[in-house]
N, C-alpha and C. Protein backbone atom coordinates (compact mmCIF):
# COMPACT_ATOMS: atom_id res chain seq x y z
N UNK A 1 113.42 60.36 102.13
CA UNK A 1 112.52 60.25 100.99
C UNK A 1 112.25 61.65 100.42
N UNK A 2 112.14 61.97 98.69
CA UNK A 2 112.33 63.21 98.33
C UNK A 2 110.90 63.12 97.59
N UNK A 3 110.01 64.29 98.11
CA UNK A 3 108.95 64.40 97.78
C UNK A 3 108.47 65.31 96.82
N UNK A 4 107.72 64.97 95.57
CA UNK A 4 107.18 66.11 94.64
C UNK A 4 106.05 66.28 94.16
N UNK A 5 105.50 67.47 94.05
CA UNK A 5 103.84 67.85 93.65
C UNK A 5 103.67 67.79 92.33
N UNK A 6 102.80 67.29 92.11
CA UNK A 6 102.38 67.67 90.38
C UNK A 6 101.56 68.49 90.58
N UNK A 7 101.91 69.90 89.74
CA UNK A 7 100.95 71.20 90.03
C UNK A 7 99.78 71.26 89.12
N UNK A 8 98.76 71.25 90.03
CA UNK A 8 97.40 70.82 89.17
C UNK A 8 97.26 71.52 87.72
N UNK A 9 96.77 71.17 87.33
CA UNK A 9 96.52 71.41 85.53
C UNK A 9 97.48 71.36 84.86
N UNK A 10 98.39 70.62 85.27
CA UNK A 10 99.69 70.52 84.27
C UNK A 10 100.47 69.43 84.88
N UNK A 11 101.86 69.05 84.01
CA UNK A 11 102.60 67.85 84.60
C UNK A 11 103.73 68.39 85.63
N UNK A 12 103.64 69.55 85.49
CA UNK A 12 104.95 70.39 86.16
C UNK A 12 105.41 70.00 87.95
N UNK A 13 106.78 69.45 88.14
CA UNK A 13 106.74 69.37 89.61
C UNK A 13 107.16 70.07 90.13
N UNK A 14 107.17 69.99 91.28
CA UNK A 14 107.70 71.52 92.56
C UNK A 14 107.85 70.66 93.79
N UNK A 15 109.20 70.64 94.38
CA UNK A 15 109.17 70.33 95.72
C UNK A 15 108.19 70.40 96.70
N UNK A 16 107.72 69.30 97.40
CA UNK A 16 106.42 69.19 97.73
C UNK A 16 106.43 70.04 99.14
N UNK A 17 106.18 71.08 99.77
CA UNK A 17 106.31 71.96 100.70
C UNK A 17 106.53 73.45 100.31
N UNK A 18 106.90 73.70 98.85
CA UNK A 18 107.29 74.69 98.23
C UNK A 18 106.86 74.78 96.84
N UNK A 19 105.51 74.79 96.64
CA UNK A 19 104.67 74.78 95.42
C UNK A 19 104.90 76.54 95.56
N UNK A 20 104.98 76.88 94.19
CA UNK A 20 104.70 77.92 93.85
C UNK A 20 103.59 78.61 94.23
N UNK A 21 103.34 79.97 94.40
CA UNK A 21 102.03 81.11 94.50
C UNK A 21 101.77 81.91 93.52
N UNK A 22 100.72 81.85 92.70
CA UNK A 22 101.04 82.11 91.51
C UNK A 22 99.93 83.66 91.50
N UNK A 23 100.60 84.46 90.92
CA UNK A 23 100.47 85.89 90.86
C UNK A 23 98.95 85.73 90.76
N UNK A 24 98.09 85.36 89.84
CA UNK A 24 96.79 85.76 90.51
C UNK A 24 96.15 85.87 91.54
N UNK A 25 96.40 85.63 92.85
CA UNK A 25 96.48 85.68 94.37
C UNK A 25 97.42 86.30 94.82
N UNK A 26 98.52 86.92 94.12
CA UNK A 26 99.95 88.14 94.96
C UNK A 26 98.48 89.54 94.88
N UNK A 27 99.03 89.71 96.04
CA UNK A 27 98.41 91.41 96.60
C UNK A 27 99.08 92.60 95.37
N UNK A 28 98.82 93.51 95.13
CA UNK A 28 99.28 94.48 93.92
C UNK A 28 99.59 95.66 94.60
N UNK A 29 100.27 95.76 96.10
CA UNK A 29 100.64 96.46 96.43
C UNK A 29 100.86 96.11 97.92
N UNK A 30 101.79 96.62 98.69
CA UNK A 30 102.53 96.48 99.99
C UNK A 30 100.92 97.18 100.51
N UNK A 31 100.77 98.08 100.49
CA UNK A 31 99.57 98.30 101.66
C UNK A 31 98.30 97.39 101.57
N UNK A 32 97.81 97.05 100.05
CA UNK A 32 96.97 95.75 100.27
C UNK A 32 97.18 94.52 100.57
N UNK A 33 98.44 93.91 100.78
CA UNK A 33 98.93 93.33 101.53
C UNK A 33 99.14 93.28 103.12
N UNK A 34 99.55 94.09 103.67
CA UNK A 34 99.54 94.40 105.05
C UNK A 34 97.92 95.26 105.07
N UNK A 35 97.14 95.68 104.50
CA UNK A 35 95.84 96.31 104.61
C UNK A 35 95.70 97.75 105.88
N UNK A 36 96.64 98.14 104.75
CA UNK A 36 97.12 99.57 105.65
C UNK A 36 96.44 100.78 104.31
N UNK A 37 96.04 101.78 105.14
CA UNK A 37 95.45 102.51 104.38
C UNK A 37 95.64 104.20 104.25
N UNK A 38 95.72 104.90 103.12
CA UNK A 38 96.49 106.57 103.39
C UNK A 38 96.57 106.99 104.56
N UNK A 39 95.38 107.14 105.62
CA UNK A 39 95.51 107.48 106.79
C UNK A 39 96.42 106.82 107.56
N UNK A 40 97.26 105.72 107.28
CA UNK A 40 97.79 105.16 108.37
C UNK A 40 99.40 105.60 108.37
N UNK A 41 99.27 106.82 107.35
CA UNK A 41 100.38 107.73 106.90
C UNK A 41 100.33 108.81 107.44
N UNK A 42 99.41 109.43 107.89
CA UNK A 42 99.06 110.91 107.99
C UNK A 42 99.81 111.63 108.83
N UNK A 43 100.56 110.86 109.90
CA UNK A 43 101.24 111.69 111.28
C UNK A 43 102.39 110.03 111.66
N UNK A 44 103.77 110.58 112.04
CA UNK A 44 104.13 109.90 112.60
C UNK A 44 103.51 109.15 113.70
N UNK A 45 103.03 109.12 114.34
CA UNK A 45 102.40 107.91 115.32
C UNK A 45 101.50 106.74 114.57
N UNK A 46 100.73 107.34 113.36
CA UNK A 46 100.13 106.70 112.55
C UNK A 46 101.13 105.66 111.45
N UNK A 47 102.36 106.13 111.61
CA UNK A 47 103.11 105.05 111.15
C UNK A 47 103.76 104.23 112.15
N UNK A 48 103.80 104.80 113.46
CA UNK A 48 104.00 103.75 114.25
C UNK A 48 103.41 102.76 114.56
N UNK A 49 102.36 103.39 114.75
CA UNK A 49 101.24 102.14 114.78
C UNK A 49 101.04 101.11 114.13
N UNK A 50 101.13 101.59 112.78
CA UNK A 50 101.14 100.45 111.63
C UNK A 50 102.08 99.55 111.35
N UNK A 51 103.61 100.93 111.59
CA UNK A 51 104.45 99.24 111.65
C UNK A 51 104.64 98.19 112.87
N UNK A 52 104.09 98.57 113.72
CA UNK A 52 103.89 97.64 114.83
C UNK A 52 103.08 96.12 114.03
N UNK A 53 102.38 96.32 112.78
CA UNK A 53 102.00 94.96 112.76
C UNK A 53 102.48 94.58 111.74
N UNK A 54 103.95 95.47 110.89
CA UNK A 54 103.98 94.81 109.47
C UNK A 54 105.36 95.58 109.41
N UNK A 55 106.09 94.20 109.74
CA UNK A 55 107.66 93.72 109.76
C UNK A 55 108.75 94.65 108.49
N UNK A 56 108.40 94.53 107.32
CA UNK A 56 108.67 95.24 106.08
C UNK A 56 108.23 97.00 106.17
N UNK A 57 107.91 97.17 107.34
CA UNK A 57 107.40 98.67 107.18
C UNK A 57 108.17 98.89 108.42
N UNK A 58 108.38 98.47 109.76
CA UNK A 58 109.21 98.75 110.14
C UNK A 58 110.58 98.30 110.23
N UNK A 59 111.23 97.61 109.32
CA UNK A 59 112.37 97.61 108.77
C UNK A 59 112.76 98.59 107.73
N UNK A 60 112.09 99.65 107.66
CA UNK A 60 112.20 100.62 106.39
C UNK A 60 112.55 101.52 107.47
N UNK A 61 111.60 101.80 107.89
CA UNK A 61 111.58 102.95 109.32
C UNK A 61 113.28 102.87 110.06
N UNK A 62 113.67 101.21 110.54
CA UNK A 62 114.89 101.24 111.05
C UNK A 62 115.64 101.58 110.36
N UNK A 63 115.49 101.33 108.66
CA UNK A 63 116.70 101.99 107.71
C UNK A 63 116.83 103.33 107.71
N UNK A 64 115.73 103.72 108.10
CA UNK A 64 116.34 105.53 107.81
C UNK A 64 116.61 106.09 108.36
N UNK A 65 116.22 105.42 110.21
CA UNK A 65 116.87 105.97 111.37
C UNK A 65 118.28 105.74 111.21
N UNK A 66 118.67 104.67 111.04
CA UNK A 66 120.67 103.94 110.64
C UNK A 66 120.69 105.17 109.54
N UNK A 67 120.17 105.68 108.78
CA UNK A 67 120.69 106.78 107.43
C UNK A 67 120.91 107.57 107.83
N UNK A 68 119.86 108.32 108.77
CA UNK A 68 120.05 109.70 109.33
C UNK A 68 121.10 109.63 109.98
N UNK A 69 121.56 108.54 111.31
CA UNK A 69 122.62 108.64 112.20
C UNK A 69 123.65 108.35 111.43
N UNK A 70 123.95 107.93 110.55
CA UNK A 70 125.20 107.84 109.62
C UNK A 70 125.60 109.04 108.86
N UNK A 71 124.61 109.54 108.37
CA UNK A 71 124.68 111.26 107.80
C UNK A 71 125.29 112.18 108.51
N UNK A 72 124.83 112.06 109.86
CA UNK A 72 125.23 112.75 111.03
C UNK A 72 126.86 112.39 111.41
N UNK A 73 126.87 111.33 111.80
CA UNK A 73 128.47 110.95 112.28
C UNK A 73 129.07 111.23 110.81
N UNK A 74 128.84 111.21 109.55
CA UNK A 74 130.00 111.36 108.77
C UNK A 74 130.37 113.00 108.62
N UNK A 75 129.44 113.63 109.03
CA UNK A 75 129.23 115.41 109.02
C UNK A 75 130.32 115.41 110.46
N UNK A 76 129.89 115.06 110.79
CA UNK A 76 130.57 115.18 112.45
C UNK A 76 132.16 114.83 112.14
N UNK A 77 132.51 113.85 112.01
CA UNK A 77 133.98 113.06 111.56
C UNK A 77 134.64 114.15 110.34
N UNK A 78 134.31 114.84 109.72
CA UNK A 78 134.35 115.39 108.63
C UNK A 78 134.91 117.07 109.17
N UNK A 79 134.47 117.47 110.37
CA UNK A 79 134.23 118.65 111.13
C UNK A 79 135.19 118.47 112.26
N UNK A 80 135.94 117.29 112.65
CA UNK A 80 136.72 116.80 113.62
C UNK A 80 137.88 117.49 114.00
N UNK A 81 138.77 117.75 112.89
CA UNK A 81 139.73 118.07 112.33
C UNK A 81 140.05 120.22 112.67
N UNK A 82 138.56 120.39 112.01
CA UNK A 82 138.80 121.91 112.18
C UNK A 82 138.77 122.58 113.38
N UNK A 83 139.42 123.54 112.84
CA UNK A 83 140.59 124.22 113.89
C UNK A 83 138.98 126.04 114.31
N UNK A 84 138.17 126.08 112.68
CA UNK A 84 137.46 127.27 113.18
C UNK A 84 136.69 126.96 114.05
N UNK A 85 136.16 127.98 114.79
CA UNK A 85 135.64 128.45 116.08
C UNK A 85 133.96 128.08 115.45
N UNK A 86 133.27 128.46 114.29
CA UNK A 86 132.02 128.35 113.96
C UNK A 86 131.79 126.63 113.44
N UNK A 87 132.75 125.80 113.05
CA UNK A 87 133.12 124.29 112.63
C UNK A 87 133.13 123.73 113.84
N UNK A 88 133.94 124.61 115.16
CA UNK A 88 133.57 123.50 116.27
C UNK A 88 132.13 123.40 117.14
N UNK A 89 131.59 124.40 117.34
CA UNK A 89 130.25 124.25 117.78
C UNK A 89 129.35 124.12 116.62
N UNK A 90 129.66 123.54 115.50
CA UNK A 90 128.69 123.25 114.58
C UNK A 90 128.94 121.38 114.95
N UNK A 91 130.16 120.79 115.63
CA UNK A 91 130.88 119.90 115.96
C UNK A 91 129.96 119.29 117.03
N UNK A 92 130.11 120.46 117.82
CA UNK A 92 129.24 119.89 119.30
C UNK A 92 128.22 119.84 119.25
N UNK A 93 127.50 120.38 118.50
CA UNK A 93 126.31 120.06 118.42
C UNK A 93 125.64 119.03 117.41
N UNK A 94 126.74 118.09 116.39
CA UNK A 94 126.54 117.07 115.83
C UNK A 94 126.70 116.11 117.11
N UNK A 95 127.64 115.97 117.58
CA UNK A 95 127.48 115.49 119.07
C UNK A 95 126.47 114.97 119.62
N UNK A 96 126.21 116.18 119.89
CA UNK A 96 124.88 116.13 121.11
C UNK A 96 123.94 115.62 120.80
N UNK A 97 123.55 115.86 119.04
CA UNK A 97 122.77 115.11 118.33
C UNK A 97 122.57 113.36 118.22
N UNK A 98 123.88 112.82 117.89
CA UNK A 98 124.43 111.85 118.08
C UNK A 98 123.81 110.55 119.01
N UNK A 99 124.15 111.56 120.41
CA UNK A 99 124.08 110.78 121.40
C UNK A 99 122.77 111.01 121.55
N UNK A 100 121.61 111.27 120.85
CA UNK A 100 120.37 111.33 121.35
C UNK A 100 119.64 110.10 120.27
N UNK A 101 120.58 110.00 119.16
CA UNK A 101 120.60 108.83 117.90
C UNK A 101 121.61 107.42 118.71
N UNK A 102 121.48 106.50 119.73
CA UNK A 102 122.21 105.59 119.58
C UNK A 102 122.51 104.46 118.92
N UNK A 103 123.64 103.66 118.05
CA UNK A 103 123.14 102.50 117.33
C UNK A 103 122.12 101.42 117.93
N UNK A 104 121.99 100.85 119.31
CA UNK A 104 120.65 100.58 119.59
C UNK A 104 119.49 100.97 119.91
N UNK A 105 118.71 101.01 118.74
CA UNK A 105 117.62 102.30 118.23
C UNK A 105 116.00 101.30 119.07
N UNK A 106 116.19 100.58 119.51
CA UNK A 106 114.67 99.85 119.62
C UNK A 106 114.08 101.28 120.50
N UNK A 107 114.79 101.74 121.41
CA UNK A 107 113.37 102.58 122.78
C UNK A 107 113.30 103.97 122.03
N UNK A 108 114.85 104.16 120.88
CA UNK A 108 114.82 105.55 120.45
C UNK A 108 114.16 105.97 119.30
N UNK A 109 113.45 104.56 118.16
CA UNK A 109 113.10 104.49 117.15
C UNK A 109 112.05 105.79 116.80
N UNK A 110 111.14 105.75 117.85
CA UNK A 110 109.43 106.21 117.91
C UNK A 110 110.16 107.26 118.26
N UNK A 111 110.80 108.14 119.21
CA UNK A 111 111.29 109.58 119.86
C UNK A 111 111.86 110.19 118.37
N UNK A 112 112.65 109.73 117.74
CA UNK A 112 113.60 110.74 116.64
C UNK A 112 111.92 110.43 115.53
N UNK A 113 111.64 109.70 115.43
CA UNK A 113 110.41 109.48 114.28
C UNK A 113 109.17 110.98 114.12
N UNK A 114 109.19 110.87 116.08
CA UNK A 114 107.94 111.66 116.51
C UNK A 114 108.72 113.64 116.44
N UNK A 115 110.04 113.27 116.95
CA UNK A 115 110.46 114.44 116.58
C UNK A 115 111.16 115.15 115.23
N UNK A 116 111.19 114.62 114.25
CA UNK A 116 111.34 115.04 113.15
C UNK A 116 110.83 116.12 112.40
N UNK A 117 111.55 117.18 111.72
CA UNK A 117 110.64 118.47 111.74
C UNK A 117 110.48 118.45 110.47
N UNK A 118 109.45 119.41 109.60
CA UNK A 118 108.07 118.87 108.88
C UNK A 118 108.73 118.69 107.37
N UNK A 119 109.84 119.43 107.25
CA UNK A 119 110.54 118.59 105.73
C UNK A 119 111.33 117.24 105.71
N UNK A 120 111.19 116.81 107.11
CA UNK A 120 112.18 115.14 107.12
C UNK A 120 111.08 114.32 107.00
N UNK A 121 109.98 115.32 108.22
CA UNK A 121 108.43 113.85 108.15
C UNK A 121 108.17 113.56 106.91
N UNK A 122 108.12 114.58 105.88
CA UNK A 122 107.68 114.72 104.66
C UNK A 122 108.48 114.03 103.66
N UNK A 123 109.87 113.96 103.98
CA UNK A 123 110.71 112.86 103.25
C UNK A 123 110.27 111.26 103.49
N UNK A 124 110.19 111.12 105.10
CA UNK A 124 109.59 110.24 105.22
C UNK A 124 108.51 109.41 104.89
N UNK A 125 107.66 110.61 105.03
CA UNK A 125 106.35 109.92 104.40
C UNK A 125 106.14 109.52 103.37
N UNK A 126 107.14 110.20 102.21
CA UNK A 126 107.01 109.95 100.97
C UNK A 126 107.64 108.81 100.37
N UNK A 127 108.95 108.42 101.23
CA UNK A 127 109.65 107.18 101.57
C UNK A 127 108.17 105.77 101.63
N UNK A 128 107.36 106.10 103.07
CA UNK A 128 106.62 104.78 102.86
C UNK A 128 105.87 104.57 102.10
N UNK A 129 105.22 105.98 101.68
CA UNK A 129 104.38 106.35 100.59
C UNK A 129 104.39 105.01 99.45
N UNK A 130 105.75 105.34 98.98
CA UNK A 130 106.01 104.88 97.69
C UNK A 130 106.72 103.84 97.94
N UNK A 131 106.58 103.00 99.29
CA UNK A 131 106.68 101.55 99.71
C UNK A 131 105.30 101.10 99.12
N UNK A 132 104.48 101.52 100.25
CA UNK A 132 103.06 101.04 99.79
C UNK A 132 102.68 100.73 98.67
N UNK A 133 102.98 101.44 98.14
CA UNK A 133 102.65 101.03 96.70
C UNK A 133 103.28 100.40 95.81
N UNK A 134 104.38 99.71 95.93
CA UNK A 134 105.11 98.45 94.92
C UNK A 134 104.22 97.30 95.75
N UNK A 135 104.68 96.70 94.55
CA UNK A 135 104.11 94.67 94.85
C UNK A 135 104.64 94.11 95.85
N UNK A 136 104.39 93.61 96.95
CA UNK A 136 105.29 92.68 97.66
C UNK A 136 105.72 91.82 97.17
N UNK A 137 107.14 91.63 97.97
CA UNK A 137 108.33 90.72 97.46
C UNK A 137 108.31 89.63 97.81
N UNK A 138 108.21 88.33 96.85
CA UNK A 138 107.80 87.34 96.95
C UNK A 138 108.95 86.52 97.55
N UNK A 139 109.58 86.11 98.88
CA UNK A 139 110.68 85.67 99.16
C UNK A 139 110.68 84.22 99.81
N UNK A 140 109.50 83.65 99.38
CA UNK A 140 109.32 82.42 99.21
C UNK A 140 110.29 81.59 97.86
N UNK A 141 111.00 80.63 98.62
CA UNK A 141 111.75 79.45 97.89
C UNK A 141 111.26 78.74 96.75
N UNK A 142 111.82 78.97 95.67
CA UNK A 142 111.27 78.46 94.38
C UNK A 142 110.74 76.76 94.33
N UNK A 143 109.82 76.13 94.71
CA UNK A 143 109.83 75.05 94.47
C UNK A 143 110.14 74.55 92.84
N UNK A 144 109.76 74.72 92.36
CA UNK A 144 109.28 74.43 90.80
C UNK A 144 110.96 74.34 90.45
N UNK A 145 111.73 75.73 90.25
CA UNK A 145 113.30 75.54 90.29
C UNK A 145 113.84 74.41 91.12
N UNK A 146 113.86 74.24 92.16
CA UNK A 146 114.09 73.35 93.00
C UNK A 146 114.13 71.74 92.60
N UNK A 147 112.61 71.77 92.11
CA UNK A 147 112.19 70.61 91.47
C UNK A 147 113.59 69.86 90.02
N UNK A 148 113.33 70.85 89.53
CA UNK A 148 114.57 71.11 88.13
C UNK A 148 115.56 70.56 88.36
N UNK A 149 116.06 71.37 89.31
CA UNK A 149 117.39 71.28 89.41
C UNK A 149 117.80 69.90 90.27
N UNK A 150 116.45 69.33 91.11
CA UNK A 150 117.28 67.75 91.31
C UNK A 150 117.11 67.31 90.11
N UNK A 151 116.37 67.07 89.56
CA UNK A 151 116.17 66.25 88.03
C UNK A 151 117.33 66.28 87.18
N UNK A 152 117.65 67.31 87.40
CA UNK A 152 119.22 67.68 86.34
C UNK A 152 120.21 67.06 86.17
N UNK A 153 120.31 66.84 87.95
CA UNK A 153 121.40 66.38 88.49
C UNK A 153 121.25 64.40 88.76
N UNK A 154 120.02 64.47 88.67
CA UNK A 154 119.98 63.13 88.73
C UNK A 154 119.86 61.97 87.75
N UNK A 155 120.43 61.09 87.80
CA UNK A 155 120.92 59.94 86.54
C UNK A 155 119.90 60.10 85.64
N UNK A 156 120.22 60.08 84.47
CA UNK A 156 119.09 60.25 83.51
C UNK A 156 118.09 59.30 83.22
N UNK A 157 118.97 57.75 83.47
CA UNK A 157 118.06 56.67 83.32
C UNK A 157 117.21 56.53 84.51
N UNK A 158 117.50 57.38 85.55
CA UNK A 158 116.78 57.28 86.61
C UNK A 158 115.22 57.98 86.43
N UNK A 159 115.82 59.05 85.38
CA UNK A 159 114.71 60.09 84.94
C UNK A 159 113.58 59.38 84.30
N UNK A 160 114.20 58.86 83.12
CA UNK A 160 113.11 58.08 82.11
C UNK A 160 112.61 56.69 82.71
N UNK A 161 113.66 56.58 83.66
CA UNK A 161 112.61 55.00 84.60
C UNK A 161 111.25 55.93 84.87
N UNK A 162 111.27 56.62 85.14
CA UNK A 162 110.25 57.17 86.32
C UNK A 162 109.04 57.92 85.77
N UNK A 163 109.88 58.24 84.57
CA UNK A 163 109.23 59.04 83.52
C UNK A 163 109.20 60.47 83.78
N UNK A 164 110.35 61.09 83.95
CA UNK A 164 110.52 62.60 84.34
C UNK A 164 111.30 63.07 83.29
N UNK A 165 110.58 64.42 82.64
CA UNK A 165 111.12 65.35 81.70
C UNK A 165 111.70 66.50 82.12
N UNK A 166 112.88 66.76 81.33
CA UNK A 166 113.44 68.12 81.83
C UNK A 166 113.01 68.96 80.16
N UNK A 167 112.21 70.32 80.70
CA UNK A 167 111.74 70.88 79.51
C UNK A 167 112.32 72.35 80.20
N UNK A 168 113.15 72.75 79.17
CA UNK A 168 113.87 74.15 78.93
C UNK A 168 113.25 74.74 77.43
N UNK A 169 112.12 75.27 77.97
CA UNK A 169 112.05 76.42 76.83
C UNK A 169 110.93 75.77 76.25
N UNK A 170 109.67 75.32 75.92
CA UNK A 170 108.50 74.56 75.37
C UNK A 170 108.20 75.19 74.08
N UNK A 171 108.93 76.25 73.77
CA UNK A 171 109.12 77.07 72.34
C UNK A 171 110.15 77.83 72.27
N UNK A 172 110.53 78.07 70.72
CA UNK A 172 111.54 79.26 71.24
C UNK A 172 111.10 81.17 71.83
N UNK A 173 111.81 81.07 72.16
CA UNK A 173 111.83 82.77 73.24
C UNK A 173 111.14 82.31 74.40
N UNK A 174 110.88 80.65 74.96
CA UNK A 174 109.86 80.22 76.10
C UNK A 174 110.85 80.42 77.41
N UNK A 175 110.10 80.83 78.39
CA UNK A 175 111.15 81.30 79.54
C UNK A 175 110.62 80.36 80.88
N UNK A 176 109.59 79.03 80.19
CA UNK A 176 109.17 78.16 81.08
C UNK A 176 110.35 76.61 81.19
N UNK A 177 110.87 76.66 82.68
CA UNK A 177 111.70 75.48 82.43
C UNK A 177 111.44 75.15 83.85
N UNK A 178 111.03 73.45 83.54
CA UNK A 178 111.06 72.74 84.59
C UNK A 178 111.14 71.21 84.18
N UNK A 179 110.65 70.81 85.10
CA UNK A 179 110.78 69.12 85.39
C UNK A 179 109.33 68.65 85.34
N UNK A 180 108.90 68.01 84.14
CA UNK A 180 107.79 67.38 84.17
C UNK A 180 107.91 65.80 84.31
N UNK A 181 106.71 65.40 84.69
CA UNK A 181 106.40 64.16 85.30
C UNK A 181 105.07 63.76 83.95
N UNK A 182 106.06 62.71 83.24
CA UNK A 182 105.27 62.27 81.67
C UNK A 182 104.25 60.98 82.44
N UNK A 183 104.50 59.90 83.64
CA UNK A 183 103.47 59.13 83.91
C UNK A 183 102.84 59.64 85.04
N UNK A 184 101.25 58.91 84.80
CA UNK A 184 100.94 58.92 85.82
C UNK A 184 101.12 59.03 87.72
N UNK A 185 101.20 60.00 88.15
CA UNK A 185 101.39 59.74 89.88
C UNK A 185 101.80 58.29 90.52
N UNK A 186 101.02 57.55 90.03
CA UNK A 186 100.36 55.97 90.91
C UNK A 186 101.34 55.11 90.27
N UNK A 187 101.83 55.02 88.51
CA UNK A 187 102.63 54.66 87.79
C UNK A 187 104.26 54.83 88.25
N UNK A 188 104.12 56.16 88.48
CA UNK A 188 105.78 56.50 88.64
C UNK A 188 105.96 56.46 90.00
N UNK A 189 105.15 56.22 91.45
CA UNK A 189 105.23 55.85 93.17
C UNK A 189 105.69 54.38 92.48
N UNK A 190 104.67 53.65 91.44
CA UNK A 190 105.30 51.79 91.79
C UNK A 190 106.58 51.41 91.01
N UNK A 191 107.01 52.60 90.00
CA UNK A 191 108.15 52.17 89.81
C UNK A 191 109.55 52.64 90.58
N UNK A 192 108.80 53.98 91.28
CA UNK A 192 109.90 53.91 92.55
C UNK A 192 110.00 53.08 93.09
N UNK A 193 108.92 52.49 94.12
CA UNK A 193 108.94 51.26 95.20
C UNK A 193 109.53 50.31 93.93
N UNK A 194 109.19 49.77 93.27
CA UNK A 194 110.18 48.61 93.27
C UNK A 194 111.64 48.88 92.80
N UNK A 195 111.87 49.95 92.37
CA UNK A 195 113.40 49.85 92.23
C UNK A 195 114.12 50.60 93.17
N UNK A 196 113.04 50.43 94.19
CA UNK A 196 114.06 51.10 95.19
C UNK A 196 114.63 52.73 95.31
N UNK A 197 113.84 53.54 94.64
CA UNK A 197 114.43 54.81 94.42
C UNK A 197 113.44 55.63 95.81
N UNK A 198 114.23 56.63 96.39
CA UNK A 198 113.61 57.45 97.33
C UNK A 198 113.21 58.53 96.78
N UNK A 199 111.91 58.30 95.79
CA UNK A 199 111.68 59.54 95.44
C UNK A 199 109.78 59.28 95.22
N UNK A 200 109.12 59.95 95.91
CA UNK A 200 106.82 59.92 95.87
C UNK A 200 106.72 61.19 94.89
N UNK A 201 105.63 61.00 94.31
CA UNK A 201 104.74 61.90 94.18
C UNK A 201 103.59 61.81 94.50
N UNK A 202 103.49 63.24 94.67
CA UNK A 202 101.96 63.66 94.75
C UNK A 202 101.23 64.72 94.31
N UNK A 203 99.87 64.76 94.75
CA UNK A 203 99.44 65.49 93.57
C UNK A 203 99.29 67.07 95.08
């Protein structure tokens, strides 16, 4: 059975589990969202801490550890080759570096973070810095699209039994398109049940 919301104050449907969130309730920034605050920038440990509770902050952190160790091995690979005496211990000691960076970073994450010297912290910081402050990314599943796009696809007389509109564009330059529901809730459940169609609404 395929279930759909009528989104209050309007006829508009949305897969019923995947109603839209509509920007007057989105947070206006990654740190008011996670409710992290300048200080929780101030010193590497203070970003450890923080991303310990907010997934998107330390997935940033793991990206730049993977950047740095990739910077490194391509300097290194690059230096492989040479034959001078000042290229090879510039060699070994990409090395040594290396192996203190392994690709499984979970126990080494916090050690290269905490030891970073004060123009990388400072890259860094400016890195989450200016995380914090964009909008969080809304990566919730479009119901409303969702909604649409069965309607589209589904028999048309099935549509107007039921009384479902497909509206692309409600004016011109309109960038609103969905699937409205022209009867009543209670109207368009009894003409499902009797013709047999697997499709409820609700409100």
């Amino acid at each position: 059975m395929d279930e759909f919301t009528v989104l209050k104050d309007s006829n508009t449907l949305a897969v019923s589990g995947m109603e839209p969130i509509y920007l007057d309730i989105f947070s206006e920034s990654n740190a008011e969202e996670y409710e992290l605050k300048n200080e929780d920038f101030s010193s590497a440990e203070h970003i450890l801490t923080a991303s310990a509770g907010c997934s998107p902050l330390r997935n940033l952190l793991e990206n730049a550890y993977l950047d740095h160790r990739e910077t490194l091995q391509n300097e290194a690979n690059s230096l492989q080759c040479s034959q001078a005496e000042s290229k090879l211990s510039e060699h070994i000691e990409l090395d040594a570096n290396l192996k203190k960076l392994p690709p499984q970073y979970e126990k080494e994450l916090a050690n290269w973070i905490t030891q970073l010297d004060e123009k990388q912290f400072e890259n860094l910081q400016a890195e989450v810095t200016e995380w914090s402050r964009r909008q969080p990314e809304n990566d919730k599943p479009d119901g409303q699209a969702a909604a649409l796009n069965y309607f589209r696809d589904l028999d048309s007389e099935i549509c107007e039994l039921l009384g479902v509109s497909i509206i692309e564009g409600d004016h011109p330059g309109s960038s609103y398109f969905a699937a409205e529901l022209d009867n009543s809730i209670e109207e368009a459940n009894r003409i499902a049940i009797k013709h047999g169609i697997p499709i409820r609404f609700c409100e």
